[in-house]
Protein backbone atom coordinates (compact mmCIF):
# COMPACT_ATOMS: atom_id res chain seq x y z
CA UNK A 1 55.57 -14.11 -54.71
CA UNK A 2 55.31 -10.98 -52.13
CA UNK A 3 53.03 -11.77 -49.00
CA UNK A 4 50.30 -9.01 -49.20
CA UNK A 5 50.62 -6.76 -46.47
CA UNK A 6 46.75 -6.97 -46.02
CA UNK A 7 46.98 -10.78 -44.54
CA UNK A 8 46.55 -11.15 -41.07
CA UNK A 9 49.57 -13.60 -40.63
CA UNK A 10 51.78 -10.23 -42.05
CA UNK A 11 50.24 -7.73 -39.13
CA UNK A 12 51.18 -8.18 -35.78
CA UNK A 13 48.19 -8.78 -33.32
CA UNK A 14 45.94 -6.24 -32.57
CA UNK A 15 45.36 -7.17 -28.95
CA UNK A 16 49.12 -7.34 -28.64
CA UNK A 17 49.39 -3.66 -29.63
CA UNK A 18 46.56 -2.62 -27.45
CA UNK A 19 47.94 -4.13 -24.35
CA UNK A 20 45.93 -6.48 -23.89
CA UNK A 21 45.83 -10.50 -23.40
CA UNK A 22 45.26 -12.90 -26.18
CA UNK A 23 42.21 -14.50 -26.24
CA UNK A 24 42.06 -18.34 -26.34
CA UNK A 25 39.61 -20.62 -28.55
CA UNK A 26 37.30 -22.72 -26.55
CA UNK A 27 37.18 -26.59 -27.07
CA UNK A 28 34.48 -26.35 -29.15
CA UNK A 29 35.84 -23.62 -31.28
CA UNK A 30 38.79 -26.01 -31.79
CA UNK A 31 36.85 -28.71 -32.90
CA UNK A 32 35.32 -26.34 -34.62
CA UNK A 33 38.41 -25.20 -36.46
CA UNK A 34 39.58 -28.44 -36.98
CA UNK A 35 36.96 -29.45 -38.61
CA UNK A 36 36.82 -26.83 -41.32
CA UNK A 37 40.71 -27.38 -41.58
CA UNK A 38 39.55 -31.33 -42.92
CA UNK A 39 37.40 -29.94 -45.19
CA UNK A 40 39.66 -27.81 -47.14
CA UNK A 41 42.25 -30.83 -46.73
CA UNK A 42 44.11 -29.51 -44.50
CA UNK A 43 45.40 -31.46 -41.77
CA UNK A 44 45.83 -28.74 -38.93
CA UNK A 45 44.01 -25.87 -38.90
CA UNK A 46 45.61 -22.49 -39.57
CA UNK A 47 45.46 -19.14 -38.45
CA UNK A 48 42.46 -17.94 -40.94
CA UNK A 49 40.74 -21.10 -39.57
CA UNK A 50 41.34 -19.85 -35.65
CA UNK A 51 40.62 -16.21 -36.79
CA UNK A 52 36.86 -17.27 -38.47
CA UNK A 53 35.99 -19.46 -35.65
CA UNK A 54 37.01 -16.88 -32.85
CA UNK A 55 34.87 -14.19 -34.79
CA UNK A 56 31.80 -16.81 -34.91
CA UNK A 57 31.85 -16.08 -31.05
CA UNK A 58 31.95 -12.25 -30.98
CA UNK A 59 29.21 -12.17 -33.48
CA UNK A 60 27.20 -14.88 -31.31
CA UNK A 61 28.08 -12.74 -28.55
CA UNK A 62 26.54 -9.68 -29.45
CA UNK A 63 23.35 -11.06 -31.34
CA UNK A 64 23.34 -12.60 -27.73
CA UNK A 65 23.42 -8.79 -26.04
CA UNK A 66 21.24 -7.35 -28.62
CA UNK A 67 18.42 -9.93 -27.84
CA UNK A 68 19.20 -9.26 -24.13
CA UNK A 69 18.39 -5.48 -24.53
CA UNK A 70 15.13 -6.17 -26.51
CA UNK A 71 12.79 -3.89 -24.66
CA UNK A 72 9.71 -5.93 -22.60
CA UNK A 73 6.36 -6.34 -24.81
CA UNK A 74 3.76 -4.29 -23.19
CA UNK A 75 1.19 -6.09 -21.62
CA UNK A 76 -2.52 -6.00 -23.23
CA UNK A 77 -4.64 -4.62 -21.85
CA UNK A 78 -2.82 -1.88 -19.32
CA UNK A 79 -3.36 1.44 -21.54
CA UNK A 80 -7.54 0.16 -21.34
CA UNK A 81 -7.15 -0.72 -17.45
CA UNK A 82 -5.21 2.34 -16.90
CA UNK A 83 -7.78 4.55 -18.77
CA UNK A 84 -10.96 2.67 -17.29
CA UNK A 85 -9.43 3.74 -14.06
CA UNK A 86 -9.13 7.54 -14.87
CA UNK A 87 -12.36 7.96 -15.87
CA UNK A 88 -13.81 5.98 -12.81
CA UNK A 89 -11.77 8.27 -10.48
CA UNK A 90 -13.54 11.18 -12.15
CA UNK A 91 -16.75 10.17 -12.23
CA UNK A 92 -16.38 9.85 -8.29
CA UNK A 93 -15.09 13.30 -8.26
CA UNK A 94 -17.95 14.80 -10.18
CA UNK A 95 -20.22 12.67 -7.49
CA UNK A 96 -18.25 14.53 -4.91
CA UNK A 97 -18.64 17.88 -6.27
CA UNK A 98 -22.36 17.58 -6.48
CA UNK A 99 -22.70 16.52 -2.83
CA UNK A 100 -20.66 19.20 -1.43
CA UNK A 101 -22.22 22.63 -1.36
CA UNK A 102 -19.06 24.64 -2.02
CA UNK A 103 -20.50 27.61 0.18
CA UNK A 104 -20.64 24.92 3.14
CA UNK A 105 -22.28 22.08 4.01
CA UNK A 106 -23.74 19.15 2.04
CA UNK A 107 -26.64 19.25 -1.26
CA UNK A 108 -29.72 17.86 -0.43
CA UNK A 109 -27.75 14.82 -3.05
CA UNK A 110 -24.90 14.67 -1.06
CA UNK A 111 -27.67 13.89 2.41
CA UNK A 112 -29.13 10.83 0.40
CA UNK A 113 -25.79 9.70 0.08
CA UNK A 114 -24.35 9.62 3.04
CA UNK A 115 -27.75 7.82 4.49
CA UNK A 116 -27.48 4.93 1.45
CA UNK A 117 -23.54 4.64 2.40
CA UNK A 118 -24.15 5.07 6.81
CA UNK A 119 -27.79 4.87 7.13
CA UNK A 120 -27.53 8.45 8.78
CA UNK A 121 -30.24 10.78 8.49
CA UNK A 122 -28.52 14.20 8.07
CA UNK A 123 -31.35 17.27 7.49
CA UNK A 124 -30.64 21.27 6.73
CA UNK A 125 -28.44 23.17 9.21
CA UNK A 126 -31.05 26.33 11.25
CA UNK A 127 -30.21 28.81 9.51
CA UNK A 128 -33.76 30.12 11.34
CA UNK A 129 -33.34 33.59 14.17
CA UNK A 130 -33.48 32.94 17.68
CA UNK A 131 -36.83 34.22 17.94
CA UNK A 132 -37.97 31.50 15.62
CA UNK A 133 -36.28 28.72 16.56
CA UNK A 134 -38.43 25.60 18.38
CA UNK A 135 -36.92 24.04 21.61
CA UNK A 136 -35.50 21.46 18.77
CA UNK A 137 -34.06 23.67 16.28
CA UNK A 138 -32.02 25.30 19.73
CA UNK A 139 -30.84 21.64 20.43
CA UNK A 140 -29.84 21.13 17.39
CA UNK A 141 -27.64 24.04 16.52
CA UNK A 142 -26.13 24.64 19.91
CA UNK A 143 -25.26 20.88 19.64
CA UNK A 144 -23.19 22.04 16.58
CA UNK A 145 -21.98 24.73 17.36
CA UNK A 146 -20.31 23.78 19.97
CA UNK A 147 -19.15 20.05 18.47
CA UNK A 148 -17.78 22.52 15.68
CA UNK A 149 -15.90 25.63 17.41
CA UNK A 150 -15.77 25.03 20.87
CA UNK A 151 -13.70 22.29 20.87
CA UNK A 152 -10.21 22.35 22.18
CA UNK A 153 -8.37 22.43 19.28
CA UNK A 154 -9.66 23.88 16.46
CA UNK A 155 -8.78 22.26 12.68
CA UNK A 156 -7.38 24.94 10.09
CA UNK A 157 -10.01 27.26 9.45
CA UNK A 158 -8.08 28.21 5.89
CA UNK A 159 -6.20 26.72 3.86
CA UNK A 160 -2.42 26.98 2.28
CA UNK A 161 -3.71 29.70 0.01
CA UNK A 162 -5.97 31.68 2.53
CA UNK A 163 -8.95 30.20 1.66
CA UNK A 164 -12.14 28.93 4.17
CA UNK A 165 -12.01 25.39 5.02
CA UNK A 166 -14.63 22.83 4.18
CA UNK A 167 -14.74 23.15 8.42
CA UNK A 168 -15.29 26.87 8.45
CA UNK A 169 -17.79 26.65 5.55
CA UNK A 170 -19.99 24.39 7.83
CA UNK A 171 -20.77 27.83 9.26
CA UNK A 172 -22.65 28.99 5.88
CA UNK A 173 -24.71 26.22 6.15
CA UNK A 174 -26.03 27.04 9.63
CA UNK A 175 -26.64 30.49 8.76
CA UNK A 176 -23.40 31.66 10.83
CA UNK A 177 -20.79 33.70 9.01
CA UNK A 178 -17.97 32.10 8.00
CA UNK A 179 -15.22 32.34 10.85
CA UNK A 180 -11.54 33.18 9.39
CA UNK A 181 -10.30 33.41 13.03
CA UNK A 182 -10.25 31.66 16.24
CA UNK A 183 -11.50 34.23 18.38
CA UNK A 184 -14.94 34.31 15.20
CA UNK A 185 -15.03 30.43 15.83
CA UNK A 186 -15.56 30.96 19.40
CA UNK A 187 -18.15 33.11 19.43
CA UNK A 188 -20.40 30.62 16.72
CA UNK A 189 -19.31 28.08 19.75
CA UNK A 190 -20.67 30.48 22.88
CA UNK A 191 -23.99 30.95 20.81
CA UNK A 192 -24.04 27.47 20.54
CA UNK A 193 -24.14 27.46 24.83
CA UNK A 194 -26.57 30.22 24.80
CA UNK A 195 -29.22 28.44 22.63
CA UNK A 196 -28.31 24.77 24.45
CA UNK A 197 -29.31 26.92 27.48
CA UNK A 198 -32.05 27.98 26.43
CA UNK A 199 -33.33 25.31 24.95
CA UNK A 200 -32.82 23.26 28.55
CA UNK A 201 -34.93 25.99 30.35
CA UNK A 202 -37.87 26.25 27.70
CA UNK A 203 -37.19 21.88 28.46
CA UNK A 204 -37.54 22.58 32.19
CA UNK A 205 -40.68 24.98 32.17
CA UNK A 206 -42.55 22.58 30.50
CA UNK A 207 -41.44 19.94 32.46
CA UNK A 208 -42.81 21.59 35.40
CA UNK A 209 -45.95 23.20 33.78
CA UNK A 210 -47.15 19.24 33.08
């Protein structure tokens, strides 16, 4: 009887043609193989025996990988957390929107704020003229004035895309026009030393009047 070409013990070994090295059985894939060989009567096991218990372990093998690149169960919970979060962060955005005046300055909401978070007091800038002004209201916006634009070093008056800065707006706020310039800072800042001026000689004469 003709050996059919299609049994394994009539091809030569695969690995052999590939160039590369034969693969041994483990012990337990001996025992293995010997014990399958006693149950078909055999007493030694042959090659179909060593061939089924060698492709036992490549199909172990790569259930083994496919479990390994299972992807991670997502966590429950982190979509809600994550979308909780969002909508926190805007609600504090919206808050911040309504406390900034976005010609300058602060809302009368943003004020009570800041005193319920630093107990400050903040009131309206002067926007009053100089003729109207009390000796306060000259304290009070020379004092800004020049904490504002007479400093050394000025901060950006505008920003990347040419616009005022929250710092330049201040001006609006005071009833100054909004300086786009240094040189328009600094004069805000030498009104500001005009009206503290002022205000110390109006301090003076009644100082002396009493």
């Amino acid at each position: 009887m003709a050996r059919s070409p299609r049994a394994p013990w009539a091809r030569s070994n695969p690995r052999k043609r590939a160039g590369k090295a034969s693969k041994h059985l483990t012990p337990a894939q001996k025992s293995s193989a010997k014990a399958r060989a006693r149950r078909a009567g055999r007493r030694y096991p042959n090659l179909v025996d060593n061939m089924r218990m060698a492709a036992k372990k490549t199909s172990k093998a790569k259930a083994s990988k496919k479990k390994s690149v299972k992807k991670a169960p997502k966590r429950k919970g982190t979509k809600k957390a994550a979308k909780k979060k969002s909508a926190k962060t805007s609600r504090k955005r919206r808050a911040s929107a309504r406390e900034k005046d976005p010609r300058g300055g602060l809302t009368a909401a943003g004020r009570k704020a800041f005193a319920r978070k630093q107990g400050a007091h903040l009131r309206p800038g002067v926007t009053k003229t100089a003729s109207e002004m009390t000796p306060q209201d000259m304290r009070r916006k020379g004092s800004w004035a020049v904490r504002f634009y007479g400093r050394a070093k000025l901060p950006a008056l505008l920003d990347a895309h040419g616009r005022p800065t929250r710092h330049a707006l201040s001006a609006h706020a005071w009833g100054e026009p909004v300086p786009k310039t240094v040189a328009a800072a600094r004069r805000i800042a030498a009104k500001g030393e005009r009206l503290l001026a002022r205000y110390h000689r109006v301090k003076t004469g009644v100082k002396t009047k009493a």
